[in-house]
PDB file of N, CA and C in Angstrom:
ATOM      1  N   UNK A   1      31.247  10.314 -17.211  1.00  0.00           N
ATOM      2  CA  UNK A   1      31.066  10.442 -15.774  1.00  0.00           C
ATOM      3  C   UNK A   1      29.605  10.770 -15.486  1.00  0.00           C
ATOM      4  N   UNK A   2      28.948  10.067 -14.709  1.00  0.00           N
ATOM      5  CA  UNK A   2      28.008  10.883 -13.747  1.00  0.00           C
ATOM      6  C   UNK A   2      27.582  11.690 -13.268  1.00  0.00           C
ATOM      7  N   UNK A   3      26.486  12.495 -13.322  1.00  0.00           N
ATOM      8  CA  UNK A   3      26.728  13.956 -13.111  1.00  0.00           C
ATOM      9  C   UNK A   3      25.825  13.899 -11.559  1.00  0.00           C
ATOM     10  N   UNK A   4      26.250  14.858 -10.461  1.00  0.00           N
ATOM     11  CA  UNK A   4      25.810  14.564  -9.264  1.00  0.00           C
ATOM     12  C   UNK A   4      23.771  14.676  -9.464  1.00  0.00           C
ATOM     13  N   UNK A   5      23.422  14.119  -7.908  1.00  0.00           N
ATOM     14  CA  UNK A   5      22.299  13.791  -8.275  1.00  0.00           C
ATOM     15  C   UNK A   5      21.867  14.720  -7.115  1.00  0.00           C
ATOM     16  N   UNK A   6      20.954  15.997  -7.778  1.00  0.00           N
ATOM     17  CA  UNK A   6      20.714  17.240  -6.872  1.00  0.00           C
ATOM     18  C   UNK A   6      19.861  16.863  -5.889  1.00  0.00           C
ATOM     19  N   UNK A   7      19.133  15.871  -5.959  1.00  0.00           N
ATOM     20  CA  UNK A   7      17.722  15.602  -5.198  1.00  0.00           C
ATOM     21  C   UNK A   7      18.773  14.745  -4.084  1.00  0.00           C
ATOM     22  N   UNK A   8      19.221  13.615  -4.178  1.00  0.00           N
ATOM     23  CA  UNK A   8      20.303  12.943  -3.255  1.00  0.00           C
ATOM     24  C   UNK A   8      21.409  13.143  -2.516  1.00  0.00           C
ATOM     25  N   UNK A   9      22.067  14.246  -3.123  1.00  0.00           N
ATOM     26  CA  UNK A   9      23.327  15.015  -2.962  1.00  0.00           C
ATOM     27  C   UNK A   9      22.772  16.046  -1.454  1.00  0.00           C
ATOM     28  N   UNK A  10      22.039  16.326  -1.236  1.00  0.00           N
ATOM     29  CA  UNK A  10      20.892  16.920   0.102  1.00  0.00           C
ATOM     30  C   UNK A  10      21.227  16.349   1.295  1.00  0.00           C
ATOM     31  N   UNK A  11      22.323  16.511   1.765  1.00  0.00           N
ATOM     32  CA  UNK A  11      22.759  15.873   3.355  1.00  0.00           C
ATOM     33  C   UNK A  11      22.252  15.312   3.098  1.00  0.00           C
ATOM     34  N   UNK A  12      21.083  15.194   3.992  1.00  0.00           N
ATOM     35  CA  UNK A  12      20.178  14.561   4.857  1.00  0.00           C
ATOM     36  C   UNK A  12      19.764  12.945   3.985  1.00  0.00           C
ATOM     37  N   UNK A  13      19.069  13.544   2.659  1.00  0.00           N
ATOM     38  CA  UNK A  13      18.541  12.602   2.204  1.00  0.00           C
ATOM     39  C   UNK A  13      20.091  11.509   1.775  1.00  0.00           C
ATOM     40  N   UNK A  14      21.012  12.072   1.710  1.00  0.00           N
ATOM     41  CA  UNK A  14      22.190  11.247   1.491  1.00  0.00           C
ATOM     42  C   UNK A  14      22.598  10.368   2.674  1.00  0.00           C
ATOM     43  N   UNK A  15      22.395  10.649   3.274  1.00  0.00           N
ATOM     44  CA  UNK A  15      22.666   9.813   4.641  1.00  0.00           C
ATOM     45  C   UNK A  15      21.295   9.359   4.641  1.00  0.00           C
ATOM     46  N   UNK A  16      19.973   9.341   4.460  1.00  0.00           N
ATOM     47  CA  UNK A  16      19.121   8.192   4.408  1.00  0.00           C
ATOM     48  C   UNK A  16      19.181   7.381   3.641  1.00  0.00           C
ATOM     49  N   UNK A  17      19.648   7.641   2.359  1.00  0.00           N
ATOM     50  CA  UNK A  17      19.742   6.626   0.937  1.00  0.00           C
ATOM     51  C   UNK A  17      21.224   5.526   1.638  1.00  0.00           C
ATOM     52  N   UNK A  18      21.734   6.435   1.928  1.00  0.00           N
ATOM     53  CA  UNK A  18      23.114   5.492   2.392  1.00  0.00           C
ATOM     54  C   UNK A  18      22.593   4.431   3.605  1.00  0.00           C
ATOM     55  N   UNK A  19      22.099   4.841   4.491  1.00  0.00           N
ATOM     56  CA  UNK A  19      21.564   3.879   5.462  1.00  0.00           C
ATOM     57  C   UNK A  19      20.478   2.917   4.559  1.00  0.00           C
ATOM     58  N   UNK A  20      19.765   3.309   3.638  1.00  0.00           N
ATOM     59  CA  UNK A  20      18.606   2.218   2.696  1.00  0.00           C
ATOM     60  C   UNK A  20      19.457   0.387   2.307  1.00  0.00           C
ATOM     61  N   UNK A  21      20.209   1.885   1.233  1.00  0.00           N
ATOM     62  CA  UNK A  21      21.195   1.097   0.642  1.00  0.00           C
ATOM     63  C   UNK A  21      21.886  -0.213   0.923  1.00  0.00           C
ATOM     64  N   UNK A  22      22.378   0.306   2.194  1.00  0.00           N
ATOM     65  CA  UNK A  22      22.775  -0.993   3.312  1.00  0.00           C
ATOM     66  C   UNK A  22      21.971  -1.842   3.591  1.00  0.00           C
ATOM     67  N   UNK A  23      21.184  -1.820   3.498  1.00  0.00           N
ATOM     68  CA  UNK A  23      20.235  -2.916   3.882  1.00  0.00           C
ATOM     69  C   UNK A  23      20.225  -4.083   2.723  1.00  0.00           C
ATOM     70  N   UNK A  24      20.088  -5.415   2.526  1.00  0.00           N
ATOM     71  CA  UNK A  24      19.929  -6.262   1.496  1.00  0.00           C
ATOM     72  C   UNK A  24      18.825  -5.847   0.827  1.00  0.00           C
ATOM     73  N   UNK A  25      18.486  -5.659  -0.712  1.00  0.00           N
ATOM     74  CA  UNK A  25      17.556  -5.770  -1.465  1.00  0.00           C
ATOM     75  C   UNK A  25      16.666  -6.072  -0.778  1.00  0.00           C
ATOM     76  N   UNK A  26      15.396  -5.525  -1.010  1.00  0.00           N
ATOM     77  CA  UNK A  26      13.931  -5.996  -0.338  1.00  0.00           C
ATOM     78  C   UNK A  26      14.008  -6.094   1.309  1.00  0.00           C
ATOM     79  N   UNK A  27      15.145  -5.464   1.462  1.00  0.00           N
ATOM     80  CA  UNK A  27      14.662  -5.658   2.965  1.00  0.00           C
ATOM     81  C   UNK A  27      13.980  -3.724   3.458  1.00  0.00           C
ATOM     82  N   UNK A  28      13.639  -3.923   4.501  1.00  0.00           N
ATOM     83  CA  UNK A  28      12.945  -2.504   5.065  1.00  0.00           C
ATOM     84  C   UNK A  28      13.436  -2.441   6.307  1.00  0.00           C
ATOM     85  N   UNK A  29      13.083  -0.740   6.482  1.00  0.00           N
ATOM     86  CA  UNK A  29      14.021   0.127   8.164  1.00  0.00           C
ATOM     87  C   UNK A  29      12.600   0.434   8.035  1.00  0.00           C
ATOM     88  N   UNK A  30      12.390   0.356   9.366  1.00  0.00           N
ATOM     89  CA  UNK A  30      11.628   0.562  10.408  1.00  0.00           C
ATOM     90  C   UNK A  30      11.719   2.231  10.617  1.00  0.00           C
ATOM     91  N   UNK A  31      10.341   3.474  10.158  1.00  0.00           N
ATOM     92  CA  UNK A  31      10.776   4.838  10.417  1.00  0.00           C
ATOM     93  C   UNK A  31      11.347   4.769  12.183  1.00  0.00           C
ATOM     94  N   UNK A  32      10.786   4.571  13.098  1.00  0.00           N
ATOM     95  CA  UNK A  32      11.708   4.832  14.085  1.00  0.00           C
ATOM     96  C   UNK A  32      13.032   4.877  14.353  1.00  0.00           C
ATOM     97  N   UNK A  33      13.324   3.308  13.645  1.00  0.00           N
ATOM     98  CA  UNK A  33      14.878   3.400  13.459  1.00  0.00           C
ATOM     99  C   UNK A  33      15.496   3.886  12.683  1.00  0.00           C
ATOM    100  N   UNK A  34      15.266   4.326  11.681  1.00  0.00           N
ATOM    101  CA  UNK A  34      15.679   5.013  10.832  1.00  0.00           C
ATOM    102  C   UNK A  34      16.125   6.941  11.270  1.00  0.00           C
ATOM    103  N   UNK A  35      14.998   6.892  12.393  1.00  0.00           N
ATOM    104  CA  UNK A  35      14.967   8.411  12.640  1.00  0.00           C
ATOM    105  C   UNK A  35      16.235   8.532  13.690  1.00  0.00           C
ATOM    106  N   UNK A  36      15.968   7.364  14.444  1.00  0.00           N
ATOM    107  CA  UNK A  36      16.820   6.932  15.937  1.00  0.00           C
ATOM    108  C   UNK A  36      18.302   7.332  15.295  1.00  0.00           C
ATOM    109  N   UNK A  37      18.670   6.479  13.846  1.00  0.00           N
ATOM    110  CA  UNK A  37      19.766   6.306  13.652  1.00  0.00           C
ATOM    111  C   UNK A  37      20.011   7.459  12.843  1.00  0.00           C
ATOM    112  N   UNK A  38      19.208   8.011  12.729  1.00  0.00           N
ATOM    113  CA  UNK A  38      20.161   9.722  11.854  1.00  0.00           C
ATOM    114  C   UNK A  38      20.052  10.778  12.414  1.00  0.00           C
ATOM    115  N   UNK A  39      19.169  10.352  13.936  1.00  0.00           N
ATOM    116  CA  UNK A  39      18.884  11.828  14.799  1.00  0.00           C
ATOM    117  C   UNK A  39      18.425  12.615  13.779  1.00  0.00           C
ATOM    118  N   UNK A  40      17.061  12.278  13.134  1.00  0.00           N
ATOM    119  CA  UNK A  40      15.984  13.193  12.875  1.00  0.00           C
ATOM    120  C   UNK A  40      14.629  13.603  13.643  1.00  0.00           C
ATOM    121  N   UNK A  41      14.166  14.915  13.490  1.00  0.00           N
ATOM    122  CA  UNK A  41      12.353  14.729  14.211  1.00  0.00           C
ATOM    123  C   UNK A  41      11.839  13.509  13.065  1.00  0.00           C
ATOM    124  N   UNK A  42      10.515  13.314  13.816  1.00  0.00           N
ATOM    125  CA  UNK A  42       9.730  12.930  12.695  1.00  0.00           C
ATOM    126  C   UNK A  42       9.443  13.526  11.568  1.00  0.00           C
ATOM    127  N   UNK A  43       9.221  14.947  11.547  1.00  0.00           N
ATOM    128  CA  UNK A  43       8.788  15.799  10.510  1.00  0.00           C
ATOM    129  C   UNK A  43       9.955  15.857   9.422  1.00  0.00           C
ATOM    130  N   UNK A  44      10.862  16.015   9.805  1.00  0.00           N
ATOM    131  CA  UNK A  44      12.278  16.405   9.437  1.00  0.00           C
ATOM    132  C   UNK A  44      12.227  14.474   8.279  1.00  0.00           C
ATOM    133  N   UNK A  45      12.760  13.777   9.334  1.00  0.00           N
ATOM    134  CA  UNK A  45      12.753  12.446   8.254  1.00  0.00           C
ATOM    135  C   UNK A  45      11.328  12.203   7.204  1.00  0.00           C
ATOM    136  N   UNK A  46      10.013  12.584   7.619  1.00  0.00           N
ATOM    137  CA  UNK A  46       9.119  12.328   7.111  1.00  0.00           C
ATOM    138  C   UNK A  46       9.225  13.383   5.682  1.00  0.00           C
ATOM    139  N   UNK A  47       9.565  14.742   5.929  1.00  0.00           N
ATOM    140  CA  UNK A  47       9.705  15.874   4.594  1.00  0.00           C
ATOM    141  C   UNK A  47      10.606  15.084   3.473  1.00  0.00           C
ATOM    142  N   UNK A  48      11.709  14.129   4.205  1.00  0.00           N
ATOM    143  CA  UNK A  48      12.820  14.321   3.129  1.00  0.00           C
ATOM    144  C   UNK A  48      12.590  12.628   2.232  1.00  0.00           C
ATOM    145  N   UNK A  49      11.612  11.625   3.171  1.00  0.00           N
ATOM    146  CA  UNK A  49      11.653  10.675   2.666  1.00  0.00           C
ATOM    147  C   UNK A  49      10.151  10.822   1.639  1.00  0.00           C
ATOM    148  N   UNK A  50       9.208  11.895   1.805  1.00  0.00           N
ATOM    149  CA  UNK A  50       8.438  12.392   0.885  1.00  0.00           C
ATOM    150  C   UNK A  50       9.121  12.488  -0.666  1.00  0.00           C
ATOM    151  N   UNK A  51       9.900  13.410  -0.500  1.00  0.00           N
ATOM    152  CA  UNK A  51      10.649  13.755  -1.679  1.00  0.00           C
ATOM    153  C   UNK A  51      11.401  12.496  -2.649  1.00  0.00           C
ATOM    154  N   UNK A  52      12.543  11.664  -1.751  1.00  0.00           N
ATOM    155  CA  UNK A  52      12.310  10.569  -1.929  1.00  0.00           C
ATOM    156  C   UNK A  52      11.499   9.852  -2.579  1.00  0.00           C
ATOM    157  N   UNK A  53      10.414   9.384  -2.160  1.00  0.00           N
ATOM    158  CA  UNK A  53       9.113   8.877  -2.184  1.00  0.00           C
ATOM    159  C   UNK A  53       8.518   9.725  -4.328  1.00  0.00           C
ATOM    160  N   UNK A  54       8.500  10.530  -4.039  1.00  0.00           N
ATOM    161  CA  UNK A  54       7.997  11.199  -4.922  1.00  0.00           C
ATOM    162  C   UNK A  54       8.912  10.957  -6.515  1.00  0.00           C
ATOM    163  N   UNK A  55      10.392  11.104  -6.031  1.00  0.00           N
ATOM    164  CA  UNK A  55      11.054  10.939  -7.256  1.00  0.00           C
ATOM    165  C   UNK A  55      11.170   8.858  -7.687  1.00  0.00           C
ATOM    166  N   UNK A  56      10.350   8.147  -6.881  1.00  0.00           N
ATOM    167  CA  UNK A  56      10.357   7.212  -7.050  1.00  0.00           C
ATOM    168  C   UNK A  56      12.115   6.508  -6.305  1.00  0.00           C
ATOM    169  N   UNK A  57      12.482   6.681  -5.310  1.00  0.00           N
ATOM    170  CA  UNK A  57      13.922   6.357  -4.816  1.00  0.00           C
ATOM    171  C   UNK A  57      13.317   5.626  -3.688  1.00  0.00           C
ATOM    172  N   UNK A  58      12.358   5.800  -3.290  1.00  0.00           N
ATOM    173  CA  UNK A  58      11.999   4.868  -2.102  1.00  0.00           C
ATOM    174  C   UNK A  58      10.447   4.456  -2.018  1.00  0.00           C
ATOM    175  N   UNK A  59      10.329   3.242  -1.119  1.00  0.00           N
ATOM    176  CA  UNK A  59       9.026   3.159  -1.533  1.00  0.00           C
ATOM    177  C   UNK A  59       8.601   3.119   0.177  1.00  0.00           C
ATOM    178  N   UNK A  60       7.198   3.577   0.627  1.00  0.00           N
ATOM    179  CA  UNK A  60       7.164   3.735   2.006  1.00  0.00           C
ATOM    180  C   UNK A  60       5.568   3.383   2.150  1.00  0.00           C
ATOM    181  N   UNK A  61       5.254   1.858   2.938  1.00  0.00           N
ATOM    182  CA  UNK A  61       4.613   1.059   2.928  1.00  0.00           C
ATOM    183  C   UNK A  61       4.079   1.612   4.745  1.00  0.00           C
ATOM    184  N   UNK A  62       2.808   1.973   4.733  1.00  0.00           N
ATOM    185  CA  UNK A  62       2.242   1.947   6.163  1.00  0.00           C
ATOM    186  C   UNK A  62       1.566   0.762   6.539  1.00  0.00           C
ATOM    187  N   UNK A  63       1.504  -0.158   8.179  1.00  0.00           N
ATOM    188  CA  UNK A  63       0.455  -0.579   8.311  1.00  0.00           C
ATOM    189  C   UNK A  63       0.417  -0.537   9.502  1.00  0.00           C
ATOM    190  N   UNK A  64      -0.144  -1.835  10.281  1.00  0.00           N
ATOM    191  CA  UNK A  64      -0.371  -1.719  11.697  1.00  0.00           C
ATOM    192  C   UNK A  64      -0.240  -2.662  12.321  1.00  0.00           C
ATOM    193  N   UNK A  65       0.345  -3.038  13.427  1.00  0.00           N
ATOM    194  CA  UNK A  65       0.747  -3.660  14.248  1.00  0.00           C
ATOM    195  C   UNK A  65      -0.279  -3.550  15.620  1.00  0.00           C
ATOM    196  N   UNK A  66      -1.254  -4.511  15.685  1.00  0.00           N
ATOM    197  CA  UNK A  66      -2.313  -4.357  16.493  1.00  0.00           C
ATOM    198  C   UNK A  66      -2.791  -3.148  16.003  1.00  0.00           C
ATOM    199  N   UNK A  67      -2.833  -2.052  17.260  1.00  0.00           N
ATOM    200  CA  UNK A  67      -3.248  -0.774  17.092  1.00  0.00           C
ATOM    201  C   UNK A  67      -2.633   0.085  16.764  1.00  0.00           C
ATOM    202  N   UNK A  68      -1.258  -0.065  16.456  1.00  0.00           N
ATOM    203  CA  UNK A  68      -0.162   1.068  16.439  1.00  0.00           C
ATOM    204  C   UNK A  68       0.183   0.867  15.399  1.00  0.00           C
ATOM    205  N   UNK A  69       0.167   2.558  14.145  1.00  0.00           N
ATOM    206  CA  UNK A  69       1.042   2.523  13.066  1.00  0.00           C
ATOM    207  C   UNK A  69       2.198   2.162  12.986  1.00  0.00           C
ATOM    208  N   UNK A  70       2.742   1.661  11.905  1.00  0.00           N
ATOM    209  CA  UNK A  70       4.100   1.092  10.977  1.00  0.00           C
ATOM    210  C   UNK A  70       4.424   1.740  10.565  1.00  0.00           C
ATOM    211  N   UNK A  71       5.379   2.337  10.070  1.00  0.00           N
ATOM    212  CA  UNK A  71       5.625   2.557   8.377  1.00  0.00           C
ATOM    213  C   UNK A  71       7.535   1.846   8.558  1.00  0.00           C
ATOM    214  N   UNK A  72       6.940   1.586   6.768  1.00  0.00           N
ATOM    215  CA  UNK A  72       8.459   0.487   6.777  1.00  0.00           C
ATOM    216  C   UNK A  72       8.813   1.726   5.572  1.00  0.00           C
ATOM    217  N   UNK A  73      10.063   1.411   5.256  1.00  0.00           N
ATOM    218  CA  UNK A  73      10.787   2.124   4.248  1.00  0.00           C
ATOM    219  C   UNK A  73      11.980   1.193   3.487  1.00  0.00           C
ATOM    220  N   UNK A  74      11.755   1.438   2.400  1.00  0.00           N
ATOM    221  CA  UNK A  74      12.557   0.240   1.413  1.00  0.00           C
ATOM    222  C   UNK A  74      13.148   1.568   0.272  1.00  0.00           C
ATOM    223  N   UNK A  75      14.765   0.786   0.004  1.00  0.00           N
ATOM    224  CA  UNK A  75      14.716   1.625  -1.640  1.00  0.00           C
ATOM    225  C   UNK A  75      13.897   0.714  -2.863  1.00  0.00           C
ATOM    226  N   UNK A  76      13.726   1.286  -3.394  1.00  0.00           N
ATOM    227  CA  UNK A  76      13.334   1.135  -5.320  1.00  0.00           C
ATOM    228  C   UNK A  76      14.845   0.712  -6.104  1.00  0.00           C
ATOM    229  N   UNK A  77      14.690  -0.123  -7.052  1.00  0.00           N
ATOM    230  CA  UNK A  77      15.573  -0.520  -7.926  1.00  0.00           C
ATOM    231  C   UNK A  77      16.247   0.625  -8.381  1.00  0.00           C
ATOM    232  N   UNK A  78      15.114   1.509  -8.960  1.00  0.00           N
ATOM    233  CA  UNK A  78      15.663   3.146  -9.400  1.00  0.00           C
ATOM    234  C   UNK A  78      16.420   3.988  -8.447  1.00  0.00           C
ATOM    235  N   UNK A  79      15.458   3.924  -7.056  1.00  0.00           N
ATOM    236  CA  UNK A  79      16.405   4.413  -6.219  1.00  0.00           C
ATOM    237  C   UNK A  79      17.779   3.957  -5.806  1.00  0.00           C
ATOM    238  N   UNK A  80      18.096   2.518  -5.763  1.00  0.00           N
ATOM    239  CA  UNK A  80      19.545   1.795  -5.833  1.00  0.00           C
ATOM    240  C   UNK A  80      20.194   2.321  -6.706  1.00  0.00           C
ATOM    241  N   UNK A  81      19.934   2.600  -7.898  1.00  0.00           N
ATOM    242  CA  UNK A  81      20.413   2.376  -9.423  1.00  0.00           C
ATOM    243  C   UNK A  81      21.180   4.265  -8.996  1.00  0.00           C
ATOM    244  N   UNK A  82      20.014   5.153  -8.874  1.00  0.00           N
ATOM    245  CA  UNK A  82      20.143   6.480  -8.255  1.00  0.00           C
ATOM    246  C   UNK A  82      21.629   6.995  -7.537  1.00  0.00           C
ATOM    247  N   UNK A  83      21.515   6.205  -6.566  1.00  0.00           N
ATOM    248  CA  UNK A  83      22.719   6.364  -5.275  1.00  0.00           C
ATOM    249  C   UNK A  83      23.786   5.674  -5.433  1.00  0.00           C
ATOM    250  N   UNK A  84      23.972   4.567  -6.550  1.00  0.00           N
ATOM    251  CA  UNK A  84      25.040   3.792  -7.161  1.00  0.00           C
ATOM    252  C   UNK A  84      25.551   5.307  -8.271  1.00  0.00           C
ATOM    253  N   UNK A  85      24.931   5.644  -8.949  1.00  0.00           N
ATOM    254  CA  UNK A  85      25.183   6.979  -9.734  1.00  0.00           C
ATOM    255  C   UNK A  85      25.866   7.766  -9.327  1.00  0.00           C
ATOM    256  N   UNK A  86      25.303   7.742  -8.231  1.00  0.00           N
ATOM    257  CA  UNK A  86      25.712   9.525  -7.325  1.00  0.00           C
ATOM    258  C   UNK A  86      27.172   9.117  -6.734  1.00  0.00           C
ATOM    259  N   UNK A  87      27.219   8.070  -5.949  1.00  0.00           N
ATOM    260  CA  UNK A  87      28.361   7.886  -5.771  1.00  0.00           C
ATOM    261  C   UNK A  87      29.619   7.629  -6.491  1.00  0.00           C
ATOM    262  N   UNK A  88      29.371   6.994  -7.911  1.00  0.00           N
ATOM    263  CA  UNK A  88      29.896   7.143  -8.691  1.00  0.00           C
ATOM    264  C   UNK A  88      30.593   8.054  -9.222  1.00  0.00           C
ATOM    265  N   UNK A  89      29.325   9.406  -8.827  1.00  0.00           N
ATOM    266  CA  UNK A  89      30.100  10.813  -9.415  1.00  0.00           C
ATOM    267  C   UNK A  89      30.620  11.389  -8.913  1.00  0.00           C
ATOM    268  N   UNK A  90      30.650  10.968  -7.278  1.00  0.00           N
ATOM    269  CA  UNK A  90      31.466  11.661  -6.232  1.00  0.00           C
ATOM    270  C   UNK A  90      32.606  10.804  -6.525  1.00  0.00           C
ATOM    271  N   UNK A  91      32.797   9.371  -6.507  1.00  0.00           N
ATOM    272  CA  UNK A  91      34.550   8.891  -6.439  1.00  0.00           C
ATOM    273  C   UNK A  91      34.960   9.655  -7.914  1.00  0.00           C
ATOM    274  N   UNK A  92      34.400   9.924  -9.025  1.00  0.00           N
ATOM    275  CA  UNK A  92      35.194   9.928 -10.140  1.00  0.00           C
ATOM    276  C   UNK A  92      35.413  12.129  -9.959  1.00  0.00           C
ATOM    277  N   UNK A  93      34.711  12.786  -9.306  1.00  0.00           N
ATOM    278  CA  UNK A  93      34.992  13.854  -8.547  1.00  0.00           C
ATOM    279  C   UNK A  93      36.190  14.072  -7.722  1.00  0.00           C
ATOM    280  N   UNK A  94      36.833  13.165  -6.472  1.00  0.00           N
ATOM    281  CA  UNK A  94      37.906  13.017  -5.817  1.00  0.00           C
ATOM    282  C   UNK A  94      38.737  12.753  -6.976  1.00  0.00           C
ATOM    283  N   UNK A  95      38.343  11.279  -7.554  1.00  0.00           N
ATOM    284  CA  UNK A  95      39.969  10.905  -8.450  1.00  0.00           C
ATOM    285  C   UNK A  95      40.663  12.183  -8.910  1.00  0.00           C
ATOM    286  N   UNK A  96      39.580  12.782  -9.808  1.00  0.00           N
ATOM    287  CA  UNK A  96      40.070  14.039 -10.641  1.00  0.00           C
ATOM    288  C   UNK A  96      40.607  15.353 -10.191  1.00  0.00           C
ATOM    289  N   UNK A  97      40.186  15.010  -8.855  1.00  0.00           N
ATOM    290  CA  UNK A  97      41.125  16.576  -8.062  1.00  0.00           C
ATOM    291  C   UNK A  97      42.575  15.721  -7.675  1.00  0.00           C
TER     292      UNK A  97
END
């Protein structure tokens, strides 16, 4: 079995990986929407997709649109591979109770 994944298992960041996830391979969320859709501040989504970011689970690409910052947000293979794990260890967690 899988053993849970402490960095993912974090509300918050669990419900961002889960919203990633959904998305097709290589595709990217838009931070606004991303924030829109989990009712985060900016600071709040920006702390947790750092961490993210850091353990290599997401990758977070800035640019610009005319004059106005971007930032896109994509998972990592690792990060897929990550949250396929975790969930893993949560269904085989239920079965066993």
């Amino acid at each position: 079995m899988d053993e849970l994944n402490r960095l993912i298992h974090q509300p918050t960041r669990l419900r961002i990986m889960a919203a990633l996830v959904s998305l097709d391979e290589g595709d990217k969320a838009d931070f606004g929407f991303l924030r829109d859709l989990l009712d985060l501040t900016d600071g709040n989504l920006s702390a947790h997709l750092q961490r993210l970011e850091e353990a290599n689970y997401v990758a977070v690409e800035k640019t610009f649109e005319g004059r106005r910052p971007k930032t896109w947000i994509e998972t990592t293979l690792e990060g897929r591979d990550a949250f396929a794990a975790h969930v893993n260890a949560l269904e085989c967690l239920i079965h066993d109770l």
